[in-house]
PDB file of N, CA and C in Angstrom:
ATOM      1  N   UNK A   1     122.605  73.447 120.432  1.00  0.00           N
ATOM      2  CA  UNK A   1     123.702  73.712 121.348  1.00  0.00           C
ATOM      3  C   UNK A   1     124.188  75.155 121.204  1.00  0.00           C
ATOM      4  N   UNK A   2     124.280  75.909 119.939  1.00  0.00           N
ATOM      5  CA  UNK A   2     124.891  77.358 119.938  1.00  0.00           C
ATOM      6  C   UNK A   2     123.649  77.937 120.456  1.00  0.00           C
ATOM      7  N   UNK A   3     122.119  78.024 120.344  1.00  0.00           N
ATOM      8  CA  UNK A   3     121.550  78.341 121.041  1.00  0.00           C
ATOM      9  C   UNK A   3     121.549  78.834 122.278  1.00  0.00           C
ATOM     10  N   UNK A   4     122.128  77.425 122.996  1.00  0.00           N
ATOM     11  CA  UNK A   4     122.377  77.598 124.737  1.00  0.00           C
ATOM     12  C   UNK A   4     123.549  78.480 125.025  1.00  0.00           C
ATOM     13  N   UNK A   5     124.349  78.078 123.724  1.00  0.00           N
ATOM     14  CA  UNK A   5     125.941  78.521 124.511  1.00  0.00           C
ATOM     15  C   UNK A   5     125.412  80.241 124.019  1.00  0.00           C
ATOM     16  N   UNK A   6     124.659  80.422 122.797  1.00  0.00           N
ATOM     17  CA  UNK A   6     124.677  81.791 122.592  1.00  0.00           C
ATOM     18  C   UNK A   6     123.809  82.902 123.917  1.00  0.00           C
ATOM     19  N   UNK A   7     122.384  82.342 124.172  1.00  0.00           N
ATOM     20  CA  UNK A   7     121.811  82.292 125.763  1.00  0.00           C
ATOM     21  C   UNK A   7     122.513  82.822 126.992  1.00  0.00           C
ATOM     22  N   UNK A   8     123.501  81.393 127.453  1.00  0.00           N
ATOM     23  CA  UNK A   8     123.848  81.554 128.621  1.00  0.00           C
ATOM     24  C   UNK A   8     125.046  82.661 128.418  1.00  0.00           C
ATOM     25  N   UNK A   9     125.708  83.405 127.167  1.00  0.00           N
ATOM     26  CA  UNK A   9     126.639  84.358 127.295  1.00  0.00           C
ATOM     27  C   UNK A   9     126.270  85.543 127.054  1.00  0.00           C
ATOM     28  N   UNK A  10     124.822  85.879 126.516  1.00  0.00           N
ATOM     29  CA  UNK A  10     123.959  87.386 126.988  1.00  0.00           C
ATOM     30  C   UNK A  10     123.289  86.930 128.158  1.00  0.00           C
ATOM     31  N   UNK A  11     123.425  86.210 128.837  1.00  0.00           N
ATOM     32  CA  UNK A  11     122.310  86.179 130.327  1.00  0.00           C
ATOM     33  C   UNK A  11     123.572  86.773 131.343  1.00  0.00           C
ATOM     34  N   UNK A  12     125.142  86.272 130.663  1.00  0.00           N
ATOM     35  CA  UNK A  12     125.970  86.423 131.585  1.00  0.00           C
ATOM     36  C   UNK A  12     126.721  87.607 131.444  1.00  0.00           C
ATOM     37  N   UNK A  13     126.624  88.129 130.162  1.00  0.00           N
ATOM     38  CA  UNK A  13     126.851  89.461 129.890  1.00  0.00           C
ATOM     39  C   UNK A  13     125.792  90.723 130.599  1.00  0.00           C
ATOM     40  N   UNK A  14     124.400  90.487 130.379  1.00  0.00           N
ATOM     41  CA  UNK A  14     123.468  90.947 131.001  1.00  0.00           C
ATOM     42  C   UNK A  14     123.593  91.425 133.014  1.00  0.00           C
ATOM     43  N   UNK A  15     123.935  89.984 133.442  1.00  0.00           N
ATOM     44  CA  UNK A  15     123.911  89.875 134.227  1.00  0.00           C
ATOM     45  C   UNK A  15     125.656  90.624 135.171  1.00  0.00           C
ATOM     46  N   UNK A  16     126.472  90.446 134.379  1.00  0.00           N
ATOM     47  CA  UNK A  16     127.859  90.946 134.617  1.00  0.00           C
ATOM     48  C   UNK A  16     127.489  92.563 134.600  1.00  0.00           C
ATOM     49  N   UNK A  17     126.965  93.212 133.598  1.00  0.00           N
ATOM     50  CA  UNK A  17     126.247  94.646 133.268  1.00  0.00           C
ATOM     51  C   UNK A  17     125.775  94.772 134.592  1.00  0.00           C
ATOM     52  N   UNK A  18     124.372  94.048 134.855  1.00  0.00           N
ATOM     53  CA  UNK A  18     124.243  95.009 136.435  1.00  0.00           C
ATOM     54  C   UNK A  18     124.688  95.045 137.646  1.00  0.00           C
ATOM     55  N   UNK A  19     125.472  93.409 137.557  1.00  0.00           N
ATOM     56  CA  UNK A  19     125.603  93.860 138.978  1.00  0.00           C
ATOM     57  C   UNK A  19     127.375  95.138 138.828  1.00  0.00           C
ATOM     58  N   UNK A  20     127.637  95.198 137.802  1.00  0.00           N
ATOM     59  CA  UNK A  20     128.567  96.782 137.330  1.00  0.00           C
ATOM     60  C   UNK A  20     128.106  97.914 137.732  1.00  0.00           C
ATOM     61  N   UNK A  21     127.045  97.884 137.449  1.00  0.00           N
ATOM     62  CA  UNK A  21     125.904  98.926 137.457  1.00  0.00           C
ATOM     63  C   UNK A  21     125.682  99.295 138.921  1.00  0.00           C
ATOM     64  N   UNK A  22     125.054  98.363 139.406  1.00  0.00           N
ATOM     65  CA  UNK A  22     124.872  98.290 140.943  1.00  0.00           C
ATOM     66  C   UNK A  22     126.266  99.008 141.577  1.00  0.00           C
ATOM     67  N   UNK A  23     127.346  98.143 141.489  1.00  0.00           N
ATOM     68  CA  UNK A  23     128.705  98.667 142.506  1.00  0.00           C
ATOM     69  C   UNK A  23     129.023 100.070 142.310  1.00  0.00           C
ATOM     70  N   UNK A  24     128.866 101.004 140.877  1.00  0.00           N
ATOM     71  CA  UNK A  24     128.998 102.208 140.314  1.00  0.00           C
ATOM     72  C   UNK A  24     128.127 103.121 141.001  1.00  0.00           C
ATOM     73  N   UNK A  25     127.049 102.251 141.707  1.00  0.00           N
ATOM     74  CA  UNK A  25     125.964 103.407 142.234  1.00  0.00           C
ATOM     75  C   UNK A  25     126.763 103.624 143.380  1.00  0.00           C
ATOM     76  N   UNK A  26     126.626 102.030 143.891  1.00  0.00           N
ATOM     77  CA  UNK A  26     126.919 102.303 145.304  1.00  0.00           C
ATOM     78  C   UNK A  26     127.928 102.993 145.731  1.00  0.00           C
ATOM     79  N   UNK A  27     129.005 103.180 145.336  1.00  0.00           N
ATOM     80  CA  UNK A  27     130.479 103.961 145.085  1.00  0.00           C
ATOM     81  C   UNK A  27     130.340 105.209 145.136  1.00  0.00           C
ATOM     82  N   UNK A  28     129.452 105.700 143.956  1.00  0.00           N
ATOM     83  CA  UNK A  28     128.628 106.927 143.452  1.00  0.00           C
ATOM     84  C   UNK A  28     127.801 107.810 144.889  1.00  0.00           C
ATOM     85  N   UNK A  29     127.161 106.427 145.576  1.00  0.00           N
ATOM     86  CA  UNK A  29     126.581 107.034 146.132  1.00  0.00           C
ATOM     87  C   UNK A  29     124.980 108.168 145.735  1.00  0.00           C
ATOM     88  N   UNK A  30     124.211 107.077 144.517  1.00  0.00           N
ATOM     89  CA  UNK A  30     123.556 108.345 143.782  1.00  0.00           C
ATOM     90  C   UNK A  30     122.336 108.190 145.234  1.00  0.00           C
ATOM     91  N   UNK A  31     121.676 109.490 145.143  1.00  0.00           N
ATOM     92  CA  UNK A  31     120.433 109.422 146.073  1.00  0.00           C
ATOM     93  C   UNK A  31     119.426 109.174 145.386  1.00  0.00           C
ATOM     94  N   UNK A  32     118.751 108.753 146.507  1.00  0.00           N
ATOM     95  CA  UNK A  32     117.280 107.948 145.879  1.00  0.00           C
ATOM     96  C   UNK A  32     116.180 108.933 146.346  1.00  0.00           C
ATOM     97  N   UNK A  33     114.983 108.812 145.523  1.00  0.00           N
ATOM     98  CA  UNK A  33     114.313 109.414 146.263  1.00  0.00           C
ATOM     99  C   UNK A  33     113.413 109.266 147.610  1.00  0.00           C
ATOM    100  N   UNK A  34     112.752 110.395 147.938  1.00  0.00           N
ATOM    101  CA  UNK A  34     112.201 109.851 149.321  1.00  0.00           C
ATOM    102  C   UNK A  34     110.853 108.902 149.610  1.00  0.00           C
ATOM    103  N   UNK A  35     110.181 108.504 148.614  1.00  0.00           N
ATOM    104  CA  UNK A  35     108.801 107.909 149.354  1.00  0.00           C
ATOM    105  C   UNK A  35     109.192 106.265 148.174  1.00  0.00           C
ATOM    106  N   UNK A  36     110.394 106.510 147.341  1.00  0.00           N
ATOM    107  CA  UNK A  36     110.217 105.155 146.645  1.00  0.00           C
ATOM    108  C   UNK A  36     111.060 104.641 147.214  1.00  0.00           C
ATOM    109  N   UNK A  37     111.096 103.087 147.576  1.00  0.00           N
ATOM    110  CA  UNK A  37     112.350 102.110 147.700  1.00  0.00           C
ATOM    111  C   UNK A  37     112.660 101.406 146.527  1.00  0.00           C
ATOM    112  N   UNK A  38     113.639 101.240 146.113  1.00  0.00           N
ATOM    113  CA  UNK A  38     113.967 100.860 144.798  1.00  0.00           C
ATOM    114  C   UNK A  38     115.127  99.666 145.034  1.00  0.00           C
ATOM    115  N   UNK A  39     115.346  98.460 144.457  1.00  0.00           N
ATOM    116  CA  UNK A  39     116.180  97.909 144.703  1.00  0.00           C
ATOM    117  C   UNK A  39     117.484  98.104 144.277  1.00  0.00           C
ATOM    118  N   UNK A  40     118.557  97.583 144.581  1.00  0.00           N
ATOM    119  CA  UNK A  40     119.809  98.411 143.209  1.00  0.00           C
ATOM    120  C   UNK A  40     119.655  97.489 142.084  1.00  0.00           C
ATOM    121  N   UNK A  41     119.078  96.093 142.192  1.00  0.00           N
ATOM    122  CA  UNK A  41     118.630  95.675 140.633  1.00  0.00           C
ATOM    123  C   UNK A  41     117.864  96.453 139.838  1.00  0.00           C
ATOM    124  N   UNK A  42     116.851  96.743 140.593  1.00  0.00           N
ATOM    125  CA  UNK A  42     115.577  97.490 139.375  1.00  0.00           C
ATOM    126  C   UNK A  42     116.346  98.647 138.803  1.00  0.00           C
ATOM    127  N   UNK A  43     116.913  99.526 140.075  1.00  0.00           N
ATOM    128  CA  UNK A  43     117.857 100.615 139.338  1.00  0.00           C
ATOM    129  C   UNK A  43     118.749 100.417 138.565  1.00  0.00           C
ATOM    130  N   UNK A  44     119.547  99.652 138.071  1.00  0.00           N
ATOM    131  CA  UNK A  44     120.328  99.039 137.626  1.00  0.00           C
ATOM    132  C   UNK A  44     120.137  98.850 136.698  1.00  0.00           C
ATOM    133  N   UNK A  45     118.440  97.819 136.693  1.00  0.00           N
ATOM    134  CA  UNK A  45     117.794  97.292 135.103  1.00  0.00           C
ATOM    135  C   UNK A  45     117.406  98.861 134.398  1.00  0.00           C
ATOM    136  N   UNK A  46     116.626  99.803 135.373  1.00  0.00           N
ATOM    137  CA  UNK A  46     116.458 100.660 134.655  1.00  0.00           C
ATOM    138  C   UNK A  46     117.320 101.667 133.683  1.00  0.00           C
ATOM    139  N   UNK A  47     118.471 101.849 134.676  1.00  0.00           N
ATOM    140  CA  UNK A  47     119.932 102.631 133.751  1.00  0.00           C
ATOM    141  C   UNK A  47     119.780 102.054 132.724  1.00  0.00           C
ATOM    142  N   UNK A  48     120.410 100.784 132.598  1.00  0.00           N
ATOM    143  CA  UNK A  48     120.551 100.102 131.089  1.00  0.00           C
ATOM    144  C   UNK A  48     119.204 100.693 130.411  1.00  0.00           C
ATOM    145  N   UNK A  49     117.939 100.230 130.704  1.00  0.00           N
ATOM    146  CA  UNK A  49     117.377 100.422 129.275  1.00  0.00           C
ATOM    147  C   UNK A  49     117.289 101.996 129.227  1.00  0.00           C
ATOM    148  N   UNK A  50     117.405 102.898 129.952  1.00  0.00           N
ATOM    149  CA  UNK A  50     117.919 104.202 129.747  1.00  0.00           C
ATOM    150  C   UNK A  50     118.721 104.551 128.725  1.00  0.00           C
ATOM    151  N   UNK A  51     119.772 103.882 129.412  1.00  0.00           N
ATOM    152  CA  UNK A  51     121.265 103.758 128.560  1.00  0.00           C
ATOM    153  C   UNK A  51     120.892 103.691 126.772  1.00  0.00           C
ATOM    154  N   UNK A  52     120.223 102.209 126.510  1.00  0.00           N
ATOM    155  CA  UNK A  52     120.050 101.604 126.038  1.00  0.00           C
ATOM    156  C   UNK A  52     119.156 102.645 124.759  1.00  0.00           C
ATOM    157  N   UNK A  53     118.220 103.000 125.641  1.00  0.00           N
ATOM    158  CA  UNK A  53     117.608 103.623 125.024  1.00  0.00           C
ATOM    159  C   UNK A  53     117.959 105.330 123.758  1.00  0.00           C
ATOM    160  N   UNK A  54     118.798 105.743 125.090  1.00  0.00           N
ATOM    161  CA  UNK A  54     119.332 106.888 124.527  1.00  0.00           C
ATOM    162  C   UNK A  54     120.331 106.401 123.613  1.00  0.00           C
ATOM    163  N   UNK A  55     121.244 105.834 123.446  1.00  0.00           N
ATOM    164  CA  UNK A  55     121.897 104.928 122.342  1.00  0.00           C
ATOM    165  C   UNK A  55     120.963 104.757 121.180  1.00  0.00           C
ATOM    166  N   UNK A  56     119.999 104.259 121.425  1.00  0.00           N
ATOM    167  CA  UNK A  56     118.931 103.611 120.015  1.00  0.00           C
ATOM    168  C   UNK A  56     118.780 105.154 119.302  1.00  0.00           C
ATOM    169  N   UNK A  57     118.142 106.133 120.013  1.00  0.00           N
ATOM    170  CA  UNK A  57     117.617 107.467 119.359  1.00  0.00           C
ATOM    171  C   UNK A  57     118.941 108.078 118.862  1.00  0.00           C
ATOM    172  N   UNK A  58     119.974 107.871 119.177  1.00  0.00           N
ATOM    173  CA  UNK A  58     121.373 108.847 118.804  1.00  0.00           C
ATOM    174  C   UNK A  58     121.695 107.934 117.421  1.00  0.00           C
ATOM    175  N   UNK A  59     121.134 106.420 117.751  1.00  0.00           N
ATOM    176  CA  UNK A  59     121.586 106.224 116.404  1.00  0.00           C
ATOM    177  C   UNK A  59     120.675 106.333 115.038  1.00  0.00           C
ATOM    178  N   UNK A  60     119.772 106.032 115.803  1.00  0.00           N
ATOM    179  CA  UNK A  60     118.333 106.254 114.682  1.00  0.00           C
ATOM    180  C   UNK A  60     119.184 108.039 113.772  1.00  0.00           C
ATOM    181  N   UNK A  61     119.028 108.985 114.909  1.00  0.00           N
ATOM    182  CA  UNK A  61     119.210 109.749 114.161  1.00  0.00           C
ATOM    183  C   UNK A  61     120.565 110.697 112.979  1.00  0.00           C
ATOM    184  N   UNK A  62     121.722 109.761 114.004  1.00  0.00           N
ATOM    185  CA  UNK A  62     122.684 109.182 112.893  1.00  0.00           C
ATOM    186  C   UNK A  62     122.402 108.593 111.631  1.00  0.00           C
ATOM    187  N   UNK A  63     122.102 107.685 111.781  1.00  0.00           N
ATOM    188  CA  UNK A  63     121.738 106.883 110.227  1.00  0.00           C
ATOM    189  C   UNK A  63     120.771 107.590 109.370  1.00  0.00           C
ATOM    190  N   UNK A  64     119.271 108.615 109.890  1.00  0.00           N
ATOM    191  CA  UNK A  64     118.871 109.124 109.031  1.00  0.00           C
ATOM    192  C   UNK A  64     119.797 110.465 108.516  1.00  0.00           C
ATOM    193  N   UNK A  65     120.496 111.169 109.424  1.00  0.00           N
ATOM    194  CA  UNK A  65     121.027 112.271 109.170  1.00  0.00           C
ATOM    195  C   UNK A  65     122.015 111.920 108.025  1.00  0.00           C
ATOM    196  N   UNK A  66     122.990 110.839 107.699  1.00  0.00           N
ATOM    197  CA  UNK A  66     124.073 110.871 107.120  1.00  0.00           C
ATOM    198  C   UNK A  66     123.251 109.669 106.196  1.00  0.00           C
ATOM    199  N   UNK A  67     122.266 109.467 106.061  1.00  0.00           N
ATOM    200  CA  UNK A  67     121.171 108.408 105.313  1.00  0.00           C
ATOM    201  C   UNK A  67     121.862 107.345 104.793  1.00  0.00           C
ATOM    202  N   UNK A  68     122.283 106.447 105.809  1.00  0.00           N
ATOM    203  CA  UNK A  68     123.078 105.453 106.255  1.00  0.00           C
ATOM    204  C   UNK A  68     121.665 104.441 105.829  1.00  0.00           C
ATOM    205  N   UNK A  69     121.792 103.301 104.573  1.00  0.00           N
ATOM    206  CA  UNK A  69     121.273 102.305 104.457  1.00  0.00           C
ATOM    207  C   UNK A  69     121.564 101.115 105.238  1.00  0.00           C
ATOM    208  N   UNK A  70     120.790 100.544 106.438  1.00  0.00           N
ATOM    209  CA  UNK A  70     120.873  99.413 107.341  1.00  0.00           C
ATOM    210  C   UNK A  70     119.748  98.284 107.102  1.00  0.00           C
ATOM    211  N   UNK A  71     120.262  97.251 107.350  1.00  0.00           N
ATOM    212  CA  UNK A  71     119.176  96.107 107.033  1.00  0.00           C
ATOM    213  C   UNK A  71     118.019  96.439 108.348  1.00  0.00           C
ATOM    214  N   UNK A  72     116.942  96.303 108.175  1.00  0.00           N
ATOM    215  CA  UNK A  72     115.694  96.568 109.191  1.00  0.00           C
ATOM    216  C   UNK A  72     115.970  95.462 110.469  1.00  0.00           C
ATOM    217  N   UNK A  73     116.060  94.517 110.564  1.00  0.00           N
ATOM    218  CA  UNK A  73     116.060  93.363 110.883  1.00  0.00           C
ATOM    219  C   UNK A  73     117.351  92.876 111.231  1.00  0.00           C
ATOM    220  N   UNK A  74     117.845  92.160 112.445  1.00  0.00           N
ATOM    221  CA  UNK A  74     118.860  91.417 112.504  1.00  0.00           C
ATOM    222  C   UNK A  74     118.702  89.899 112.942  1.00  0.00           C
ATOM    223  N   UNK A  75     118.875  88.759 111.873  1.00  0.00           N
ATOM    224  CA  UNK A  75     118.158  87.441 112.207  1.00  0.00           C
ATOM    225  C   UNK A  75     119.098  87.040 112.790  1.00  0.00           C
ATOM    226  N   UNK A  76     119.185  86.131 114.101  1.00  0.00           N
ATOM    227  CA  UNK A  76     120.213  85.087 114.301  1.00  0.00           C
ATOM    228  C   UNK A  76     119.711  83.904 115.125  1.00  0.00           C
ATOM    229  N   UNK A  77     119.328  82.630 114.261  1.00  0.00           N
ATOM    230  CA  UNK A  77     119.439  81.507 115.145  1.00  0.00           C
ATOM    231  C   UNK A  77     117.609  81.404 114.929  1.00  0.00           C
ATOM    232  N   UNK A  78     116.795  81.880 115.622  1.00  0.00           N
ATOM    233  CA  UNK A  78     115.434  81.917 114.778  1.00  0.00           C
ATOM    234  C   UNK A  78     114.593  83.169 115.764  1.00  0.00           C
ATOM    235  N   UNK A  79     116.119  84.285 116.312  1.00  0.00           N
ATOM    236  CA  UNK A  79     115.165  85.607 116.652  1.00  0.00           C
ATOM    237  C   UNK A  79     115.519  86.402 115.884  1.00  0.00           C
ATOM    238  N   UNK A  80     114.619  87.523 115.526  1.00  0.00           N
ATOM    239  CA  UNK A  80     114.658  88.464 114.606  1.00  0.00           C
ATOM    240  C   UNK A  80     114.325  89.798 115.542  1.00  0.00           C
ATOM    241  N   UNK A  81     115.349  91.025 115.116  1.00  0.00           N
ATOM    242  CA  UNK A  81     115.134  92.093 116.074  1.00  0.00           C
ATOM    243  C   UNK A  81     115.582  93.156 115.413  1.00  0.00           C
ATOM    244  N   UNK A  82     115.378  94.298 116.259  1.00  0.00           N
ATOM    245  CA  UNK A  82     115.665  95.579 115.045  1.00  0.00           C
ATOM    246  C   UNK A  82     117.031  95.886 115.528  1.00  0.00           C
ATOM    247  N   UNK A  83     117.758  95.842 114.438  1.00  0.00           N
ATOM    248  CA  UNK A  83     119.265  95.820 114.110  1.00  0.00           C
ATOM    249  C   UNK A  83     119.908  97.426 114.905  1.00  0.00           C
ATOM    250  N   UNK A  84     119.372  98.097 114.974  1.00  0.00           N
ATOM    251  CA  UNK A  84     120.196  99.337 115.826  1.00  0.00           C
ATOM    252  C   UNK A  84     120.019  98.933 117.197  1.00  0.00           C
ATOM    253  N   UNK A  85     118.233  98.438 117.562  1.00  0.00           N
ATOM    254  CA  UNK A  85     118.312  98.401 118.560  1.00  0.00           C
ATOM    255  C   UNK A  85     119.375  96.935 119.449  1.00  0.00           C
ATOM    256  N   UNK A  86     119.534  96.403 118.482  1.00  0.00           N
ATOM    257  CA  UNK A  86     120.534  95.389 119.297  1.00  0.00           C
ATOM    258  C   UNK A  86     121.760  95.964 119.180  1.00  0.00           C
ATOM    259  N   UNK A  87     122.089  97.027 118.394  1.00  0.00           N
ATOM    260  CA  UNK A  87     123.422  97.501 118.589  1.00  0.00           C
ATOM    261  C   UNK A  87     123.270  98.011 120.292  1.00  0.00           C
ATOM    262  N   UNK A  88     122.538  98.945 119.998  1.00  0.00           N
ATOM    263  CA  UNK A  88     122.227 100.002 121.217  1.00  0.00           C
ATOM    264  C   UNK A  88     121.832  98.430 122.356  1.00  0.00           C
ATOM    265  N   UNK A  89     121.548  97.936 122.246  1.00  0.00           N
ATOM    266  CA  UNK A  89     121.280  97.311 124.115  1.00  0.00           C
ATOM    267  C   UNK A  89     123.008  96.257 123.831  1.00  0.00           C
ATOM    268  N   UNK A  90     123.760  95.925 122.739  1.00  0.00           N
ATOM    269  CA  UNK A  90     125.189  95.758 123.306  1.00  0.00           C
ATOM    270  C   UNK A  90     125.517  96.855 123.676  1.00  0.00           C
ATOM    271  N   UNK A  91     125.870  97.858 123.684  1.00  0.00           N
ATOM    272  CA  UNK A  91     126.546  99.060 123.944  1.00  0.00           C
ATOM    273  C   UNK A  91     126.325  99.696 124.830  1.00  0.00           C
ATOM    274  N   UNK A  92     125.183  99.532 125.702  1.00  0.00           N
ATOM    275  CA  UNK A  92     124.337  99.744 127.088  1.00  0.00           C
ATOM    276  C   UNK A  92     125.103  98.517 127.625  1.00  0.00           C
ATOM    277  N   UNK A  93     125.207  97.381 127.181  1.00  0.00           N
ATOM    278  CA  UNK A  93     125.463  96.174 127.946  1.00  0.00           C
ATOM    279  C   UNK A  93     126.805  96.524 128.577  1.00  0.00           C
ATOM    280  N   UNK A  94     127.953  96.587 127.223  1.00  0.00           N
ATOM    281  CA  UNK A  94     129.436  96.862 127.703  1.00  0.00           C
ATOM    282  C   UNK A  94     130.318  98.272 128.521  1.00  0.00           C
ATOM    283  N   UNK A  95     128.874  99.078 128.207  1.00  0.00           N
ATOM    284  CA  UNK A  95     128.942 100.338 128.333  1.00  0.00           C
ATOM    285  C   UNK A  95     129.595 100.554 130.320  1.00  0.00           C
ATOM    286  N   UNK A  96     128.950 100.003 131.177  1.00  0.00           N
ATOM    287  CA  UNK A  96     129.118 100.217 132.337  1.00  0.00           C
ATOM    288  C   UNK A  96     130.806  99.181 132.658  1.00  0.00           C
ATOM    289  N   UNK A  97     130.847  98.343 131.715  1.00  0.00           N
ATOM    290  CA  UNK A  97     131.993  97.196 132.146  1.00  0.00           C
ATOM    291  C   UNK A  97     133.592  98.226 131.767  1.00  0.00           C
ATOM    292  N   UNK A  98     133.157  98.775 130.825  1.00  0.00           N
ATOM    293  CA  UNK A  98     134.216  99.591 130.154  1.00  0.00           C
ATOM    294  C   UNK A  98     134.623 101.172 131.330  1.00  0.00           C
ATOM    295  N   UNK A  99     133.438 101.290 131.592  1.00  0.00           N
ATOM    296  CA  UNK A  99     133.126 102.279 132.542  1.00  0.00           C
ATOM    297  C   UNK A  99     134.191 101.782 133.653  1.00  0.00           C
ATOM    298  N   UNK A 100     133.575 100.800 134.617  1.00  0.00           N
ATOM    299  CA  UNK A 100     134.364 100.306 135.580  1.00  0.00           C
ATOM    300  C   UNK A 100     136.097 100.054 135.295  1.00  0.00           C
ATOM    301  N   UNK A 101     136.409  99.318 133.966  1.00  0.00           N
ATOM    302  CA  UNK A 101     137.653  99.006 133.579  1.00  0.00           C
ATOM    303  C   UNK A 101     138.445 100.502 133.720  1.00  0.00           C
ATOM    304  N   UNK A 102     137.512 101.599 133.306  1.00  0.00           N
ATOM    305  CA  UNK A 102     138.660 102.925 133.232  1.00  0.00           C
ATOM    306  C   UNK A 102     138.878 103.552 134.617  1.00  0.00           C
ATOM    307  N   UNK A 103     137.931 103.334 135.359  1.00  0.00           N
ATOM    308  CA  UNK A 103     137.793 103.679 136.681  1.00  0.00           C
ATOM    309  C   UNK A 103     138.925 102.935 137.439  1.00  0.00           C
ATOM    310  N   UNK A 104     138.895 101.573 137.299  1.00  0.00           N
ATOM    311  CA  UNK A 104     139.788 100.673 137.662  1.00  0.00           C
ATOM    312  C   UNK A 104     141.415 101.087 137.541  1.00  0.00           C
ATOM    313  N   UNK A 105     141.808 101.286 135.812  1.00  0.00           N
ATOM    314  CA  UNK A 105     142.891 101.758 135.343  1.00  0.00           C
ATOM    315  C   UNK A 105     143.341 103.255 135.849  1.00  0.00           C
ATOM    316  N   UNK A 106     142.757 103.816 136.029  1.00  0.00           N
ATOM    317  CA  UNK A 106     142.762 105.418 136.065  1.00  0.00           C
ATOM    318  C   UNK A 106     142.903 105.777 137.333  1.00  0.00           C
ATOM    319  N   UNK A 107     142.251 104.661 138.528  1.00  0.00           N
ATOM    320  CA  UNK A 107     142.354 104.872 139.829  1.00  0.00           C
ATOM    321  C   UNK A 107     141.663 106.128 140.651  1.00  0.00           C
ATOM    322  N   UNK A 108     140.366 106.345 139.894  1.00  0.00           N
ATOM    323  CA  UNK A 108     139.589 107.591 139.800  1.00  0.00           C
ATOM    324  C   UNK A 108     138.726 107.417 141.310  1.00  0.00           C
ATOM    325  N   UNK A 109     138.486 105.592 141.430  1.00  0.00           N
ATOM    326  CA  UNK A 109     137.320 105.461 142.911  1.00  0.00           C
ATOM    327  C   UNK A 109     138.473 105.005 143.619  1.00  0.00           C
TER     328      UNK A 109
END
């Protein structure tokens, strides 16, 4: 059962992330280019692991620079994954929600 309940609240976190993602473009207005059609999901999926990505390398090189001892591995439940990089894809995840919340507060769109 924590399985499911753990599941269905990164599918819904995941899923809350793009379609964030999506409304930020559209708002944004970013341009696309000319010979690709792209959906605003795929764009969307892609930011994040962008996001996601550039997060992982900033921290990688945090932790070696200040030679920050981290466990390799983060087990929970019976998946095992590399512990920055699940920092870095939460932080891609909340990253656009937090985004929107200040936008929201700030009255910036």
């Amino acid at each position: 059962m924590g399985k499911l309940i753990f599941f269905l609240s990164v599918l819904f976190l995941v899923l809350g992330a793009i379609k964030t993602k999506k409304n930020l473009q559209r708002i944004r207005n970013i341009a696309q280019l000319e010979n690709i059609v792209e959906s605003p999901a795929s764009l969307a999926i892609g930011e994040l692991v962008a996001v996601a990505g550039g997060i992982y390398l900033a921290l990688i090189l945090l932790t070696s620079f200040l030679k920050i001892s981290m466990p390799e591995r983060l087990v929970f439940f019976d998946w095992s994954v590399d512990y920055l990089a699940a920092i870095a894809i939460v932080l891609a995840l909340f990253q656009p929600i937090f985004l929107a919340l200040y936008y929201k507060i700030s009255h910036k769109l």
